[in-house]
C-alpha atoms as a PDB file:
ATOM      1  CA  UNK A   1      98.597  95.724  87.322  1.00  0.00           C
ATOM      2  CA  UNK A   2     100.112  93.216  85.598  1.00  0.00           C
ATOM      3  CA  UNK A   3      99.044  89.578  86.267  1.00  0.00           C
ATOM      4  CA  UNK A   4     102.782  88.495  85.965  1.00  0.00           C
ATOM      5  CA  UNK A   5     103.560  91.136  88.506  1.00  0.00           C
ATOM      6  CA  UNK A   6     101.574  89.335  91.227  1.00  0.00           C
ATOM      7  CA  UNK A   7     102.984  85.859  90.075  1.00  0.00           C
ATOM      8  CA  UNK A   8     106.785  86.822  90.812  1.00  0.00           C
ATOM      9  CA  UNK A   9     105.728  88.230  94.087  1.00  0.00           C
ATOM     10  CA  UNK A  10     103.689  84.530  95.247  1.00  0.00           C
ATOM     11  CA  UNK A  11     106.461  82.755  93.812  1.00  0.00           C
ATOM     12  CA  UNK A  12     109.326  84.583  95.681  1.00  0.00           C
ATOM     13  CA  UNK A  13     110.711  83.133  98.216  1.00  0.00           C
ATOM     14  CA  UNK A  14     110.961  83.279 100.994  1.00  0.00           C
ATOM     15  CA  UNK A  15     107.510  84.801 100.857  1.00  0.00           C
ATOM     16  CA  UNK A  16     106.865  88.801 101.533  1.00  0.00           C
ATOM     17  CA  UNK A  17     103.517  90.174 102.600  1.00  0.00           C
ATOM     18  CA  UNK A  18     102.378  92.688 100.491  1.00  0.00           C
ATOM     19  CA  UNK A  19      99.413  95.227 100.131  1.00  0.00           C
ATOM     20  CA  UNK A  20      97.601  95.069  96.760  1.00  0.00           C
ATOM     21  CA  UNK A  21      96.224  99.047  96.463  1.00  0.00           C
ATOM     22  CA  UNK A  22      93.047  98.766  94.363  1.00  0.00           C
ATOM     23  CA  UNK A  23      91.696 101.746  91.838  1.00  0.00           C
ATOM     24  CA  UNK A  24      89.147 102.883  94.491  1.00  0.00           C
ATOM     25  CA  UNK A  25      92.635 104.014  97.394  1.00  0.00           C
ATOM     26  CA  UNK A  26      91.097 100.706  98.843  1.00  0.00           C
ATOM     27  CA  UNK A  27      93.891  98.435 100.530  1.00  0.00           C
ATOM     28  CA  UNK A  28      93.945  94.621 100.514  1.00  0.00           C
ATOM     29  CA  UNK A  29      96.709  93.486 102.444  1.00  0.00           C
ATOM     30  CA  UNK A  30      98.140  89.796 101.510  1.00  0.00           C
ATOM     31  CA  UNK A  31     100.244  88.107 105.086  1.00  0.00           C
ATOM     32  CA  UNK A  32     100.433  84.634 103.914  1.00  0.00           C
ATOM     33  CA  UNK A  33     100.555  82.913 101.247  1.00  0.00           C
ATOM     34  CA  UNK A  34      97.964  80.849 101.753  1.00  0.00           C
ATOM     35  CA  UNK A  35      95.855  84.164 102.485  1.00  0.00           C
ATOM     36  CA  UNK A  36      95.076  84.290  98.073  1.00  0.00           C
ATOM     37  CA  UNK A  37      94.031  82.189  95.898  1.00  0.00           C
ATOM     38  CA  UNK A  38      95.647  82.948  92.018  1.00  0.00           C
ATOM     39  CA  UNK A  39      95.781  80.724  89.417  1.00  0.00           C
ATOM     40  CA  UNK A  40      96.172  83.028  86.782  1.00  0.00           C
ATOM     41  CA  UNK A  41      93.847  85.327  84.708  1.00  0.00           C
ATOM     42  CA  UNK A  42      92.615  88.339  86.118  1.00  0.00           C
ATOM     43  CA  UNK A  43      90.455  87.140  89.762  1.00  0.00           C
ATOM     44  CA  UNK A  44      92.206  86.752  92.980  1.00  0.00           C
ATOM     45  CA  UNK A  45      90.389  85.999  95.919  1.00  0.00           C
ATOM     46  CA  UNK A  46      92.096  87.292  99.039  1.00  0.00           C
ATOM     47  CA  UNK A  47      90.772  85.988 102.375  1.00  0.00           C
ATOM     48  CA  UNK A  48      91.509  88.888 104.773  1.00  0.00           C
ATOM     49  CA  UNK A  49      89.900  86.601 107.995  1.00  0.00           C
ATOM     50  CA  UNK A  50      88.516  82.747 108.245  1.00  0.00           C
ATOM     51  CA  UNK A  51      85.511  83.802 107.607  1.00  0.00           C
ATOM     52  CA  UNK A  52      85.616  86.739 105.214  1.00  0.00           C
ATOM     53  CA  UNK A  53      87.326  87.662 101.744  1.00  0.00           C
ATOM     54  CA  UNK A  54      87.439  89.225  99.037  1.00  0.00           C
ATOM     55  CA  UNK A  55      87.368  88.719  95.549  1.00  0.00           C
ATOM     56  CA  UNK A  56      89.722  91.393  93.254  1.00  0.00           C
ATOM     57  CA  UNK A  57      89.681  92.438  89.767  1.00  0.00           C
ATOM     58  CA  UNK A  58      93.528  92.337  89.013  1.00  0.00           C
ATOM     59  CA  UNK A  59      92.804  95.062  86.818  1.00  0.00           C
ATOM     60  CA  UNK A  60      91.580  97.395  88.885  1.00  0.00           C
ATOM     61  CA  UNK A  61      95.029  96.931  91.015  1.00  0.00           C
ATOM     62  CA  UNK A  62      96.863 100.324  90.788  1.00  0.00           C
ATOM     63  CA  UNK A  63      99.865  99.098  93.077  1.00  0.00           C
ATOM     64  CA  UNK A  64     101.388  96.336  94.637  1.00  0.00           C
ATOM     65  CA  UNK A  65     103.680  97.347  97.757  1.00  0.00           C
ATOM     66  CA  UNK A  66     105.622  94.890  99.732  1.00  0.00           C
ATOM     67  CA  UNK A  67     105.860  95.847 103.483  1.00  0.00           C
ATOM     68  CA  UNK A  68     109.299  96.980 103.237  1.00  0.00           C
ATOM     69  CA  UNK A  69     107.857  99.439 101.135  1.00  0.00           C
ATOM     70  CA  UNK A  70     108.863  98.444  97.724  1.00  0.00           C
ATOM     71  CA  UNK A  71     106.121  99.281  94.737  1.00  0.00           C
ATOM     72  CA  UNK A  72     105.304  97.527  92.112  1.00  0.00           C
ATOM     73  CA  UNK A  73     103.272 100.159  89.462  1.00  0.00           C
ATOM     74  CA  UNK A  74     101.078  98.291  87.052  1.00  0.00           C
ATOM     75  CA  UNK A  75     103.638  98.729  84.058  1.00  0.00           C
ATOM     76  CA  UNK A  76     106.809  97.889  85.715  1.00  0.00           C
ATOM     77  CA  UNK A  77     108.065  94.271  86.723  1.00  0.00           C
ATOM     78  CA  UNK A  78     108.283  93.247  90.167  1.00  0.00           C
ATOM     79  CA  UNK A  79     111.711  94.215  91.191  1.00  0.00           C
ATOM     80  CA  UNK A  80     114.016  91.126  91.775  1.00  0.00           C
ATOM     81  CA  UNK A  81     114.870  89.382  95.790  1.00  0.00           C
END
């Protein structure tokens, strides 16, 4: 997955939960916001309660999918609001 990919989808607004579906058929689902932590590079850190998260390798990211059901492959951009 692109890392530019996951920046138009945090900066769209208004914001759209989305699923990021990791290499392993893993699913990390993103409701808020203020549920990830990105500031660029390739680490996200996705807090998926209070007191538990996760930290993911934006590489191994096969798909992002907002929960209308849009996809975002790791080659294409993410498509436009």
């Amino acid at each position: 997955m692109t890392t530019e990919a996951l920046r138009k989808i945090l900066a769209a607004q208004p914001f759209h939960p989305f699923t990021l579906h990791l290499a392993d058929g893993s699913q990390v689902p993103v409701d808020h916001p203020e549920a990830i932590a990105y500031r660029g590079g390739r680490i996200a850190v996705v807090f998926t309660t209070e007191e538990n998260f996760e930290v993911i390798d934006l590489l191994l990211v096969a798909k992002l999918t907002t929960r209308n059901g849009a996809g975002v492959s790791p080659d294409e951009p993410t498509p436009r609001r």
